[in-house]
C-alpha atoms as a PDB file:
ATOM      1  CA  UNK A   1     -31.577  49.269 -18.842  1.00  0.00           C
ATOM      2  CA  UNK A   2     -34.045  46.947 -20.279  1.00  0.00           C
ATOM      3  CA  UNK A   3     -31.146  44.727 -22.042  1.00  0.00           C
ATOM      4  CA  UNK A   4     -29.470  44.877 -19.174  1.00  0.00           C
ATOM      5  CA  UNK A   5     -32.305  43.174 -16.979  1.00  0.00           C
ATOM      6  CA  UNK A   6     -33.063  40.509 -19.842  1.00  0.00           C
ATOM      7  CA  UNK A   7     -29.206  39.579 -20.414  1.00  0.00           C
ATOM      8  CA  UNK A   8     -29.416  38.858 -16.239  1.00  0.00           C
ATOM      9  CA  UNK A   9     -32.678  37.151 -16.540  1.00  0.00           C
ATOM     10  CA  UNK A  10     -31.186  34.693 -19.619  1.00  0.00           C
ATOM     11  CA  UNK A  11     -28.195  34.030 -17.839  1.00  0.00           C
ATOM     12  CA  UNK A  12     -30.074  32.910 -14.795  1.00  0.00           C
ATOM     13  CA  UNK A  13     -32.246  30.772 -16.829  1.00  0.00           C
ATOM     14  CA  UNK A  14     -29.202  29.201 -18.759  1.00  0.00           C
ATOM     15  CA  UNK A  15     -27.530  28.613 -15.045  1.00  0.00           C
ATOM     16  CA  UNK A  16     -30.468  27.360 -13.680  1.00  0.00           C
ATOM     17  CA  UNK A  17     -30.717  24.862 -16.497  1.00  0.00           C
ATOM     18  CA  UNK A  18     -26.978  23.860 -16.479  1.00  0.00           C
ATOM     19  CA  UNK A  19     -27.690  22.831 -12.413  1.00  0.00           C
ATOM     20  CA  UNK A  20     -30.998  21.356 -12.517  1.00  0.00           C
ATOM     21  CA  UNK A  21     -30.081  19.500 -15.731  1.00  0.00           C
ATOM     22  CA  UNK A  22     -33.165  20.941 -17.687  1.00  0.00           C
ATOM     23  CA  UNK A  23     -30.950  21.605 -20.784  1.00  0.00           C
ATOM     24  CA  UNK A  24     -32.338  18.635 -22.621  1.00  0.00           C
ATOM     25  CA  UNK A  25     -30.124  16.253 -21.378  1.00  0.00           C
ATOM     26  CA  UNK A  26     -31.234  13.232 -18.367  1.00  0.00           C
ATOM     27  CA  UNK A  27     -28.365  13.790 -15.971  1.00  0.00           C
ATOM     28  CA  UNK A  28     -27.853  11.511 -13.500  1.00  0.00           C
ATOM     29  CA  UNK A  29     -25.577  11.353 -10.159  1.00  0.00           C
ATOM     30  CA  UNK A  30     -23.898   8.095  -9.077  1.00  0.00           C
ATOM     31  CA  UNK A  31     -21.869   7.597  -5.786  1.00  0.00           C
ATOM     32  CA  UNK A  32     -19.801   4.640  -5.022  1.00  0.00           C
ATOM     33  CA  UNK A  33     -17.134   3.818  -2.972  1.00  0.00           C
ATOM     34  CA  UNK A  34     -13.700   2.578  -4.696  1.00  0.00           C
ATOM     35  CA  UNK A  35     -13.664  -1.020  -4.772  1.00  0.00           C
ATOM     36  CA  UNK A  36     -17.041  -1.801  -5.827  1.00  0.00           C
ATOM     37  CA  UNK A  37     -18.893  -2.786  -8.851  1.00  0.00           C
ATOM     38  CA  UNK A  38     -21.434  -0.215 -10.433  1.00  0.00           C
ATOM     39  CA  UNK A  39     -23.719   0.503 -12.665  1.00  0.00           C
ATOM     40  CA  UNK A  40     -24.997   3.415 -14.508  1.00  0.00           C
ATOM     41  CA  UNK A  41     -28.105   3.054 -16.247  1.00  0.00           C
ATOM     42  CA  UNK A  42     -29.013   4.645 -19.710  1.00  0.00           C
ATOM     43  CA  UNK A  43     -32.464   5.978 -19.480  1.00  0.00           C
ATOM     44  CA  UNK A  44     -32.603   6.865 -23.173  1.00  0.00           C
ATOM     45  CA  UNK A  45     -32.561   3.493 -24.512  1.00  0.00           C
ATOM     46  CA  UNK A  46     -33.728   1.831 -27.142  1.00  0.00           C
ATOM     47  CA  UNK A  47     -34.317  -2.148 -27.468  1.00  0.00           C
ATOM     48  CA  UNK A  48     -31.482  -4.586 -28.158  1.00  0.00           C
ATOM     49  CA  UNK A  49     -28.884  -2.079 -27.665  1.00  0.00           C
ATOM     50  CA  UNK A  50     -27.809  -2.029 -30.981  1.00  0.00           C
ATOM     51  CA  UNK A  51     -28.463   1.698 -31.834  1.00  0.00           C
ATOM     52  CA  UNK A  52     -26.859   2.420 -28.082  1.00  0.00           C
ATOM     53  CA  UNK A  53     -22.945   4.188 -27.624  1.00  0.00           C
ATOM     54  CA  UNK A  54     -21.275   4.693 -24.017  1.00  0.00           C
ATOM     55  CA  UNK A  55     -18.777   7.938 -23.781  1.00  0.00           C
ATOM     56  CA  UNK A  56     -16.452   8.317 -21.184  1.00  0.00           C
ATOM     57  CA  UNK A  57     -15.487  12.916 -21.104  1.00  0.00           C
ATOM     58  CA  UNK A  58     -12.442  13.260 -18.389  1.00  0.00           C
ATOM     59  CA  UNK A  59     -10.630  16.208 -18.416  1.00  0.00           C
ATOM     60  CA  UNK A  60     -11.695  17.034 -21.754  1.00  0.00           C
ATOM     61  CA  UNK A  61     -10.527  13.806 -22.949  1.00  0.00           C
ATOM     62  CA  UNK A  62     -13.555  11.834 -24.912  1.00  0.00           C
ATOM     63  CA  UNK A  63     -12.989   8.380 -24.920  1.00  0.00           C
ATOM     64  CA  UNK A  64     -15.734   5.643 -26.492  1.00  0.00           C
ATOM     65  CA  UNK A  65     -16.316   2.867 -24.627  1.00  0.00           C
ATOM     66  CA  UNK A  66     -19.408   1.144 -26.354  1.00  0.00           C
ATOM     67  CA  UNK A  67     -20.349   1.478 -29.991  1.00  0.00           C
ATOM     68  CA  UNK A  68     -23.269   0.774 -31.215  1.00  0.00           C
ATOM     69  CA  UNK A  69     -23.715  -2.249 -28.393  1.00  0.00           C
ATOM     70  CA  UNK A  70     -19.839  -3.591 -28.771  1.00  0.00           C
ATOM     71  CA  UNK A  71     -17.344  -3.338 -26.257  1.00  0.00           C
ATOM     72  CA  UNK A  72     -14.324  -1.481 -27.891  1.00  0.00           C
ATOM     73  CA  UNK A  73     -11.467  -3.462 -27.405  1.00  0.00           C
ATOM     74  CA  UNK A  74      -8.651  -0.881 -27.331  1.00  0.00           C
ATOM     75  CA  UNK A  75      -9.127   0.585 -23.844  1.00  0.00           C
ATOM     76  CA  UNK A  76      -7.309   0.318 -20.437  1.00  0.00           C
ATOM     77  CA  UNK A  77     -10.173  -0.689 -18.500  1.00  0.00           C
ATOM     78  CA  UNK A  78     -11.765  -3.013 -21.354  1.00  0.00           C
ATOM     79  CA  UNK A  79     -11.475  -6.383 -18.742  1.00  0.00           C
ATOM     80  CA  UNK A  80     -13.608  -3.767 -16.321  1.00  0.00           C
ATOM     81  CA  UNK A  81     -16.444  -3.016 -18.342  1.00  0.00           C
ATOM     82  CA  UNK A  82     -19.332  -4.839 -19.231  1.00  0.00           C
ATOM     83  CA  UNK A  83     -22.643  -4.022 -20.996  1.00  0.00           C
ATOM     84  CA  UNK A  84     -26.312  -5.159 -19.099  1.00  0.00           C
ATOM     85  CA  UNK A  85     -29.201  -6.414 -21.185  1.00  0.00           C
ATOM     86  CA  UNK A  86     -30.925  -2.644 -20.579  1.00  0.00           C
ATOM     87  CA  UNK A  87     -27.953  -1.412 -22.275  1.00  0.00           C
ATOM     88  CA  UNK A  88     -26.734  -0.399 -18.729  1.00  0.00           C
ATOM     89  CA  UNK A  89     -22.820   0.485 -18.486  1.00  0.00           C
ATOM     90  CA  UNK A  90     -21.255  -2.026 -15.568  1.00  0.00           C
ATOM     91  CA  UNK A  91     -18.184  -1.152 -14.068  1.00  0.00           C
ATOM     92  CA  UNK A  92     -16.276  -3.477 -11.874  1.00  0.00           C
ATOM     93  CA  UNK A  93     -13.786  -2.658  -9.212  1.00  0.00           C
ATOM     94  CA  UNK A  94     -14.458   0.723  -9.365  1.00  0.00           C
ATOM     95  CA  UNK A  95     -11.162   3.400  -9.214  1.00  0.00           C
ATOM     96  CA  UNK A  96     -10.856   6.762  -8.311  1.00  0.00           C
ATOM     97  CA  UNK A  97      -9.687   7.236 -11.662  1.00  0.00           C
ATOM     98  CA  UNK A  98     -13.182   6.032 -13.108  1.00  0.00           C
ATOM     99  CA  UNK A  99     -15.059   8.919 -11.847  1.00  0.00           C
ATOM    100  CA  UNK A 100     -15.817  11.611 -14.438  1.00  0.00           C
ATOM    101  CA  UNK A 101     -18.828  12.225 -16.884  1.00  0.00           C
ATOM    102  CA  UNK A 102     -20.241   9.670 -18.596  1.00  0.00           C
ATOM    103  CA  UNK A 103     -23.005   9.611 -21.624  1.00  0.00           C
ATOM    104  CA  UNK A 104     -25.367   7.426 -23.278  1.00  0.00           C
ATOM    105  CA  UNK A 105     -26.295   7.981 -26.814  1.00  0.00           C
ATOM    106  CA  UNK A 106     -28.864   6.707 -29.150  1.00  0.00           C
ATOM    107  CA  UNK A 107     -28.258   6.386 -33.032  1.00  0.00           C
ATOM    108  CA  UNK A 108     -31.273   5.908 -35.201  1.00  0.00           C
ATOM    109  CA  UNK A 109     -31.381   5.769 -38.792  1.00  0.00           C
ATOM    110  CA  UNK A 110     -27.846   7.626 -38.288  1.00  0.00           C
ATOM    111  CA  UNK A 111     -29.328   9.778 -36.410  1.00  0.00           C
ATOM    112  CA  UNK A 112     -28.004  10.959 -32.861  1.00  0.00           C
ATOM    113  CA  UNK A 113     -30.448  11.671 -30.397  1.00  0.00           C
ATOM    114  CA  UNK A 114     -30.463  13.241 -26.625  1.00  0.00           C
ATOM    115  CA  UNK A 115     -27.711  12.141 -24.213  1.00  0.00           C
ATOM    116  CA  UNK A 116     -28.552  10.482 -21.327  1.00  0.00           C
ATOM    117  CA  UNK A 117     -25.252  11.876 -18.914  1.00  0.00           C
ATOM    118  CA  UNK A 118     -24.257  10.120 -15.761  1.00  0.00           C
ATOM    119  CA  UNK A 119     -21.825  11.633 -13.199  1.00  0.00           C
ATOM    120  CA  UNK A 120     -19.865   9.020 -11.116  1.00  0.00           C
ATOM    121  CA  UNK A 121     -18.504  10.646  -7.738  1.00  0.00           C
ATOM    122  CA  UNK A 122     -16.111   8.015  -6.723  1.00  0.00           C
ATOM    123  CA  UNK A 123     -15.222   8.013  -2.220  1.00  0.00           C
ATOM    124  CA  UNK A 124     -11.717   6.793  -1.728  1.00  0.00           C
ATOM    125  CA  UNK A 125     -10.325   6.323   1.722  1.00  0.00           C
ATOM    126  CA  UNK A 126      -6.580   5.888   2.273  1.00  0.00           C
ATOM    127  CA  UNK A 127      -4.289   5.840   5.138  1.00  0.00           C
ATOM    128  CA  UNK A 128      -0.753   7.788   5.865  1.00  0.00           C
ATOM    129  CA  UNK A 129       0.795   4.687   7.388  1.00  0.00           C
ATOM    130  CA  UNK A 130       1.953   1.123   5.752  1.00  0.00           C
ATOM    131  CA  UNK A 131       0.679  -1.913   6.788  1.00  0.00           C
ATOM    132  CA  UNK A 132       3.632  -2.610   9.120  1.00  0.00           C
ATOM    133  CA  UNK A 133       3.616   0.696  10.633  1.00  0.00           C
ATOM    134  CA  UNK A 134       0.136   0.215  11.778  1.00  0.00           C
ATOM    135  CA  UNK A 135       0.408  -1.402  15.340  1.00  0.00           C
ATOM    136  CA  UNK A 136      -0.982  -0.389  18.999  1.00  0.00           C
ATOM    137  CA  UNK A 137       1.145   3.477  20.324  1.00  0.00           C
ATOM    138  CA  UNK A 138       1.278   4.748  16.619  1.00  0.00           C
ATOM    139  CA  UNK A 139      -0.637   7.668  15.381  1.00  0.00           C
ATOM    140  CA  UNK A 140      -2.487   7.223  11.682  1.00  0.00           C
ATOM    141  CA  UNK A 141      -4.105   9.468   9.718  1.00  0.00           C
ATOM    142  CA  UNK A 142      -7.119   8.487   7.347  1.00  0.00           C
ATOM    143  CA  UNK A 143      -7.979  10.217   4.425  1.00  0.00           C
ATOM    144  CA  UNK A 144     -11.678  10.556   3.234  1.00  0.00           C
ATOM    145  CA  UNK A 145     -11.855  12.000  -0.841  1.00  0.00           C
ATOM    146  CA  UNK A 146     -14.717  12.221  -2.809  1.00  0.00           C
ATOM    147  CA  UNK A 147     -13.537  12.699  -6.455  1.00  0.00           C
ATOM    148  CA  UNK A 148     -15.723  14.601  -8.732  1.00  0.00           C
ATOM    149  CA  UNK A 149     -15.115  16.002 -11.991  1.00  0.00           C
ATOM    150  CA  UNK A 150     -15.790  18.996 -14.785  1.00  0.00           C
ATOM    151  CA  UNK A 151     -16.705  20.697 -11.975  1.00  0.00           C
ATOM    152  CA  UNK A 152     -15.181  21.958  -8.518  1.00  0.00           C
ATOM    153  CA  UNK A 153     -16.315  19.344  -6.082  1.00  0.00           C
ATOM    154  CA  UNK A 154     -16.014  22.668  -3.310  1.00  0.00           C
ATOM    155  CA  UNK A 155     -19.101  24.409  -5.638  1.00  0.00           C
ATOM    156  CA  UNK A 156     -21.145  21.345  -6.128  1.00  0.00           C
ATOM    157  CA  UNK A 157     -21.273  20.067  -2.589  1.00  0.00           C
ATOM    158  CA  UNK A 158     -21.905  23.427  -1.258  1.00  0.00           C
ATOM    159  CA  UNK A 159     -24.778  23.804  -4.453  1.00  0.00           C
ATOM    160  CA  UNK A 160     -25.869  20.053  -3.532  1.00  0.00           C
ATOM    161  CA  UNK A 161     -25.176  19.702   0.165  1.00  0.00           C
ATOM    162  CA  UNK A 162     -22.810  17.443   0.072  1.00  0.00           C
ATOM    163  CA  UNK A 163     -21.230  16.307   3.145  1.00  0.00           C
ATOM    164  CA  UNK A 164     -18.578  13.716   4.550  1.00  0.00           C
ATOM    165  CA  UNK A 165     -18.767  12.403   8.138  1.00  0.00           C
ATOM    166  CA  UNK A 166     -16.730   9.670   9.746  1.00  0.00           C
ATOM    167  CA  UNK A 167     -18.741   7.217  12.086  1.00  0.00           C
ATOM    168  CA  UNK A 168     -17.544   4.560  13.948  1.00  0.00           C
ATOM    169  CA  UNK A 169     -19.161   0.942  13.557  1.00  0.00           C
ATOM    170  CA  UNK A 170     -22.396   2.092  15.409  1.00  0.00           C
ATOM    171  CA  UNK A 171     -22.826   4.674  13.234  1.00  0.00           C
ATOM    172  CA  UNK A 172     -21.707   7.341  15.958  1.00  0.00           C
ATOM    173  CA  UNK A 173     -19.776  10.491  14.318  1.00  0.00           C
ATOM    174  CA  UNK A 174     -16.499  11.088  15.314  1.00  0.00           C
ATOM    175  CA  UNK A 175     -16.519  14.026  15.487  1.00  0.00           C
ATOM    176  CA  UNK A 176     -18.412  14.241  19.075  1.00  0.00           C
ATOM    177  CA  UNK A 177     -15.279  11.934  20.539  1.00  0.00           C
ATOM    178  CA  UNK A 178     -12.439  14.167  21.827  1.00  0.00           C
ATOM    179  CA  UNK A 179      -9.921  10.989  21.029  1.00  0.00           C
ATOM    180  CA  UNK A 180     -10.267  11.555  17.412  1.00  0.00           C
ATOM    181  CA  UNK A 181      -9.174  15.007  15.637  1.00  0.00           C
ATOM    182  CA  UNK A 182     -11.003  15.382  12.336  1.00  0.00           C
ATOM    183  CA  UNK A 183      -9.690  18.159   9.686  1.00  0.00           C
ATOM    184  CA  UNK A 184     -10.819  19.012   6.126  1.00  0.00           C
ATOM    185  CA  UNK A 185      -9.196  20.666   3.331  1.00  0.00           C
ATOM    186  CA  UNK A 186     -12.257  21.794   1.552  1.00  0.00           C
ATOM    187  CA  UNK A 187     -15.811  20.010   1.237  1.00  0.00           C
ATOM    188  CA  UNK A 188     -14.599  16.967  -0.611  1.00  0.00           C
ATOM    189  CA  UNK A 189     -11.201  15.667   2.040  1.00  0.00           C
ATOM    190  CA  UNK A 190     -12.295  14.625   5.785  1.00  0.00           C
ATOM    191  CA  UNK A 191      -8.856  13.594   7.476  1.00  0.00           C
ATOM    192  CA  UNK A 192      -9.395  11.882  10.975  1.00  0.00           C
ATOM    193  CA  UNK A 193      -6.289  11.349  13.039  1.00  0.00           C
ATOM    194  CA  UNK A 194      -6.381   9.295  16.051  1.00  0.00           C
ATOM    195  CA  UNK A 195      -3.201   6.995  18.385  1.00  0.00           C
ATOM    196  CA  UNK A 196      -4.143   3.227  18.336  1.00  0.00           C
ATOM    197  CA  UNK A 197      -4.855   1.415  20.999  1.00  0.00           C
ATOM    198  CA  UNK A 198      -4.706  -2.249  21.738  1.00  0.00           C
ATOM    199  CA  UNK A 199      -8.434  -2.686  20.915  1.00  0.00           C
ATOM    200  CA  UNK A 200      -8.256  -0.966  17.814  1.00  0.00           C
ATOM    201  CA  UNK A 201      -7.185  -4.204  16.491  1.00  0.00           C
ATOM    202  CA  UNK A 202      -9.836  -5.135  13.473  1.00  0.00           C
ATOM    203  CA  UNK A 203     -12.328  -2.084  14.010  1.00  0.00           C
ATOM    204  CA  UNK A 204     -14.021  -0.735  11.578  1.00  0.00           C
ATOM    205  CA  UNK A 205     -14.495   3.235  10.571  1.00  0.00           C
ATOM    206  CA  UNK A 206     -16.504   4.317   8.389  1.00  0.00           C
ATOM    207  CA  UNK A 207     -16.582   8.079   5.969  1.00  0.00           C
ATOM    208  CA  UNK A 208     -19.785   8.662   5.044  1.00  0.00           C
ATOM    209  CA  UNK A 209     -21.279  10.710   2.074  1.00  0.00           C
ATOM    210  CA  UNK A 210     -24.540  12.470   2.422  1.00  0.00           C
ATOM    211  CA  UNK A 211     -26.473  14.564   0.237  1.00  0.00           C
ATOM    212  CA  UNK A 212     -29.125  16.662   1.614  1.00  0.00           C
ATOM    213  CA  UNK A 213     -28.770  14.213   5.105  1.00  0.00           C
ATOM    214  CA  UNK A 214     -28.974  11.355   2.832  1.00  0.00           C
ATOM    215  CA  UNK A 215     -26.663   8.422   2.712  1.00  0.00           C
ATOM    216  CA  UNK A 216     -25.391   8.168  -0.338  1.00  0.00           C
ATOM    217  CA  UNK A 217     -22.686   5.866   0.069  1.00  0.00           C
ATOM    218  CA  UNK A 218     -19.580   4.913   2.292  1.00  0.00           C
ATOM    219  CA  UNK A 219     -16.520   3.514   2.675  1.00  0.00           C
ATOM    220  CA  UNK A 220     -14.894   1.156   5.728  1.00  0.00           C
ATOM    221  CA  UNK A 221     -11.186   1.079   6.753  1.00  0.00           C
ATOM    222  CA  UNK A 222     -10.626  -2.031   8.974  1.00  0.00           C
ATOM    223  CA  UNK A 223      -7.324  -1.357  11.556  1.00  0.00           C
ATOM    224  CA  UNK A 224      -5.358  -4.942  10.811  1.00  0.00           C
ATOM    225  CA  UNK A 225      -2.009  -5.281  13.214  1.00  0.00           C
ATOM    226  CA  UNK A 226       0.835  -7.164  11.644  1.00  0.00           C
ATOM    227  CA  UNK A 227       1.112 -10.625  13.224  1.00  0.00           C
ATOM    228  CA  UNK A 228       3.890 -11.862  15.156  1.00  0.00           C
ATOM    229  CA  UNK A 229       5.507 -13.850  11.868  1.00  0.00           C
ATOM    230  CA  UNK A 230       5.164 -10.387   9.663  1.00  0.00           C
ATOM    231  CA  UNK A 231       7.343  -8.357  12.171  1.00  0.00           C
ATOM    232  CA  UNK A 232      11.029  -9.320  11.356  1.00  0.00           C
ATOM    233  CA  UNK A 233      12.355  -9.676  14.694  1.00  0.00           C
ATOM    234  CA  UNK A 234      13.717 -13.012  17.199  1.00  0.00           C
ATOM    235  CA  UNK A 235      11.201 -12.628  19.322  1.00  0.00           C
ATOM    236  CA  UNK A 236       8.845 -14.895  17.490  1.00  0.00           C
ATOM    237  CA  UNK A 237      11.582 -17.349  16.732  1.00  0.00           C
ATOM    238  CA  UNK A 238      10.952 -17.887  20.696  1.00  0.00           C
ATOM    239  CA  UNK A 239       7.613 -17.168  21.419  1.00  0.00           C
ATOM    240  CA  UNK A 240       6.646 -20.039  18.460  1.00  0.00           C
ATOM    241  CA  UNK A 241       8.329 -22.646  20.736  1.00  0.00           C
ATOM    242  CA  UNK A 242       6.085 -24.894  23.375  1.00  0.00           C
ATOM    243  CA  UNK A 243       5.439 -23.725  27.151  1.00  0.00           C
ATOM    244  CA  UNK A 244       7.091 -26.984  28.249  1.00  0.00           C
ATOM    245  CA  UNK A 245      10.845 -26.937  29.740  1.00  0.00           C
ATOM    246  CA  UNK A 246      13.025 -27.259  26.975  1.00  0.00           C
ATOM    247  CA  UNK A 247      15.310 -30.151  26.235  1.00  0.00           C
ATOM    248  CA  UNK A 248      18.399 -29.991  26.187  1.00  0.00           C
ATOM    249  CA  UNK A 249      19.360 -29.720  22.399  1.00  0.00           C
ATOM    250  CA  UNK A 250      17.201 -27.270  22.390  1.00  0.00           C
ATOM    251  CA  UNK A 251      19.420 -25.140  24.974  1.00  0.00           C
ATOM    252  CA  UNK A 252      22.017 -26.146  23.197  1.00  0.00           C
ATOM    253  CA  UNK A 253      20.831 -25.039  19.658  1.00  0.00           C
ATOM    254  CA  UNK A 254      19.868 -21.309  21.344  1.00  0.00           C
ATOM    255  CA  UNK A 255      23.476 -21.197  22.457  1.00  0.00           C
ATOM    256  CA  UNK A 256      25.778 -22.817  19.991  1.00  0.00           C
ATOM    257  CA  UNK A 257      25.715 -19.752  17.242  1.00  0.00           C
ATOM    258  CA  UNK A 258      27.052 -17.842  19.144  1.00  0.00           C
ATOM    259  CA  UNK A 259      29.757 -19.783  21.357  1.00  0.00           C
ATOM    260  CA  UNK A 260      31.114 -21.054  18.071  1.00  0.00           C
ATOM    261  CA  UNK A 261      31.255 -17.659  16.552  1.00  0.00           C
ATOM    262  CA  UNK A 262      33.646 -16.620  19.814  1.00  0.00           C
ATOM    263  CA  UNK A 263      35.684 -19.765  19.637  1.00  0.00           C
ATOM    264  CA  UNK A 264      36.439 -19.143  15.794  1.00  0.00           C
ATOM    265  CA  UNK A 265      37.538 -15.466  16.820  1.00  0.00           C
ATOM    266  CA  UNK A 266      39.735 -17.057  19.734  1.00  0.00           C
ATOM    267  CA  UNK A 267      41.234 -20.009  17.241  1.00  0.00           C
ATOM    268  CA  UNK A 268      42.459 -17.796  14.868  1.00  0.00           C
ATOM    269  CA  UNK A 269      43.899 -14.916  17.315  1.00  0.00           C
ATOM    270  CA  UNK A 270      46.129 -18.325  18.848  1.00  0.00           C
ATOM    271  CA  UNK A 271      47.167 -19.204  14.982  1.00  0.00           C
ATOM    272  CA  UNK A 272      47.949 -15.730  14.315  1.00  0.00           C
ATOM    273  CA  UNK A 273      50.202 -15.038  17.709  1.00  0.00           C
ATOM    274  CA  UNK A 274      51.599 -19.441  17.024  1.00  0.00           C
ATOM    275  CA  UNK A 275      52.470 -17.896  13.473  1.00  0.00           C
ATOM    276  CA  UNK A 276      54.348 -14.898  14.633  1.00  0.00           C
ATOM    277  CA  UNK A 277      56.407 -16.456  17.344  1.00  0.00           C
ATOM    278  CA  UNK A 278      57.426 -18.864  14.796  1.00  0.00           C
ATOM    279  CA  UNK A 279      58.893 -16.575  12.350  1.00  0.00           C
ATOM    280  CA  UNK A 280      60.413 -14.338  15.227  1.00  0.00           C
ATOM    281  CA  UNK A 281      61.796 -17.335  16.974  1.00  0.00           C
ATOM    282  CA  UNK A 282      62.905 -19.377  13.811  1.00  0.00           C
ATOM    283  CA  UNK A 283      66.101 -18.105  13.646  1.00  0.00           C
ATOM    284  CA  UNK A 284      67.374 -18.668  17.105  1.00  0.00           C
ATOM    285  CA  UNK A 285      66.281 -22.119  17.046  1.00  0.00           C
ATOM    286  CA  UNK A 286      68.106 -22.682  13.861  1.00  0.00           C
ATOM    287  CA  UNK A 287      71.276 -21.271  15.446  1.00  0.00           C
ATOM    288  CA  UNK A 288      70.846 -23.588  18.361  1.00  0.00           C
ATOM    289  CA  UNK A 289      70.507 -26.313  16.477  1.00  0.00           C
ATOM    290  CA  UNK A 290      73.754 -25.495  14.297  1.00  0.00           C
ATOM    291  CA  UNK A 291      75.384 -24.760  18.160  1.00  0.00           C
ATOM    292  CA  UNK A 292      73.822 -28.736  19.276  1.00  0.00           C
ATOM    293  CA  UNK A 293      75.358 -30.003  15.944  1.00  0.00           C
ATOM    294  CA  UNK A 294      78.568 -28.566  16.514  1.00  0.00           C
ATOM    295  CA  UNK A 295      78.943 -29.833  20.067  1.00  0.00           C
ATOM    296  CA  UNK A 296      78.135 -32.845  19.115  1.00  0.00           C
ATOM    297  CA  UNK A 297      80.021 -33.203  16.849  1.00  0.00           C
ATOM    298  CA  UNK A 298      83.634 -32.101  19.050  1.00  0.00           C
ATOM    299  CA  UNK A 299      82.065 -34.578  21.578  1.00  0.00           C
ATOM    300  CA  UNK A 300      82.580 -37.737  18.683  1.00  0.00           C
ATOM    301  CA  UNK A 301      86.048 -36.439  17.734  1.00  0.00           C
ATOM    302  CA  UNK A 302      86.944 -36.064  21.459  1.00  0.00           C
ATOM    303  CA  UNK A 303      85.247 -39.801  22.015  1.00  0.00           C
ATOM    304  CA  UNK A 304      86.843 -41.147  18.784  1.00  0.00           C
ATOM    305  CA  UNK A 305      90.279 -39.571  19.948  1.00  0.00           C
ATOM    306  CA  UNK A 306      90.608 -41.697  23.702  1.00  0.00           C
ATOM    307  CA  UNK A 307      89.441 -44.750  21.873  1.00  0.00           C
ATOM    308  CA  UNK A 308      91.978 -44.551  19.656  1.00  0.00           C
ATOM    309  CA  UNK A 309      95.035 -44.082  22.928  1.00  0.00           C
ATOM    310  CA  UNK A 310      93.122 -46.474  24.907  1.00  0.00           C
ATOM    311  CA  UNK A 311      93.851 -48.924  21.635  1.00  0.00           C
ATOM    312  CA  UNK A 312      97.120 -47.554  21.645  1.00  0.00           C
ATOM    313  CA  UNK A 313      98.126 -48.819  25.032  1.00  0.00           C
ATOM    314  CA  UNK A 314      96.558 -51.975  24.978  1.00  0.00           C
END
């Protein structure tokens, strides 16, 4: 029985220690929204930087993005990363994808020391609807995510108090306005769904991220309408046009399209009805003509023949 209670009272020590970061290693928690530049600070370092190596651990995957004070150069994100004068990691244009657990280590003599670890919880706020589908009349739905990683982000927000809240540009949650239906699938997703109106045009909302009632950080989604010249229609064609009476080549350039599109439909059912008279009808006029010829002709020999007795009786 006596194992029993110290095997408990170990593994609430070791868990204990694994949250409150007491395992020998400086942990440190770092919230941004996606978008911005950050910067996680190394609180184990030495001078100069030159003893000083940046890991990036996602998913299990290690990847080195500092050694020994140098940028490595074979890395997606190399054009993204920087390193600060207190051998400080800088980040810019921060990605969801960026979030995960990040270390700073110190070599001395060869020697590795204690990490300092840095967790960056990335907020990224997306919409359901394109740009040209956003206009006054149509419903959109925003999407609030705080990425975490290594852990569930459901577990540490409940463990940490984390909590996401959308406010409006005054700071006023949404969630007290009946016009605006928020949903969550879990601690880290706030969804807020809401029909535009006409005065929604360039407002701001806002998903918050406390800890513990504390703003940690946030992230804005400004409603944009399409203007008239990105909405493919002829209205604008018209509307672009002065208020003063139109001239009139102007009446006559809104109407000629379309008149000589009718007349070219007309033209060519009179060539096609010209064309098949003339090949039903070519054969009678032939035979009339041989008929004319032929009369005419007996009327000359007829003509020819009393010339000839009028000479006759002369």
């Amino acid at each position: 029985m006596s194992d029993k209670s110290h095997m408990c009272l170990l593994g609430l020590i070791l868990l204990s220690a694994l949250l409150s970061g007491s395992s020998g290693v400086d942990e440190t928690h770092v919230f941004c929204s996606s978008g911005e530049d950050v910067r996680l600070s190394c609180n184990n370092a030495l001078p100069g930087c030159t003893s000083t190596t940046w890991n990036y651990n996602r998913q299990s995957a290690a990847v080195e993005l500092i050694n020994l004070g140098i940028k490595m150069k074979n890395i997606e994100r190399h054009e993204r990363l920087s390193l600060g004068s207190d051998c400080s990691l800088n980040i810019k244009k921060v990605t969801k994808e960026d979030c995960g657990y990040y270390s700073c280590r110190q070599f001395v003599n060869g020697v590795q020391g204690t990490d300092a670890a840095v967790y960056l919880h990335v907020l990224h706020v997306s919409s359901s609807s394109s740009q040209s589908e956003i206009r006054s009349g149509r419903s959109v739905t925003l999407s609030c995510q705080l990425y975490y990683d290594r852990v569930s982000c459901d577990y540490l927000a409940g463990f940490e108090g984390i909590d996401l809240i959308w406010v409006n540009q005054a700071g006023v949650n949404l969630q007290t306005d009946s016009r605006f239906q928020i949903s969550s699938s879990g601690q880290c997703i706030r969804s807020l769904t809401t029909t535009l109106l006409n005065e929604d045009h360039n407002r701001e909302w806002r998903c918050q991220v406390k800890q513990r009632n504390q703003l940690k950080t946030s992230a804005t989604y400004t409603v944009k309408y399409p203007t008239p010249a990105e909405t493919k229609t002829a209205s604008p064609v018209t509307s672009s046009k002065s208020t003063a009476a139109p001239t009139q080549p102007d009446a006559a350039d809104t109407a000629s399209e379309p008149v000589v599109c009718m007349n070219a439909g007309s033209l060519i059912r009179v060539i096609v009805i010209i064309v098949e008279i003339a090949v039903f009808a070519a054969p009678t006029v032939i035979l009339l003509q041989i008929i004319c010829v032929r009369r005419a002709g007996r009327k000359n020999s007829h003509h020819q023949k009393e010339i000839e007795m009028s000479t006759v009786l002369q």
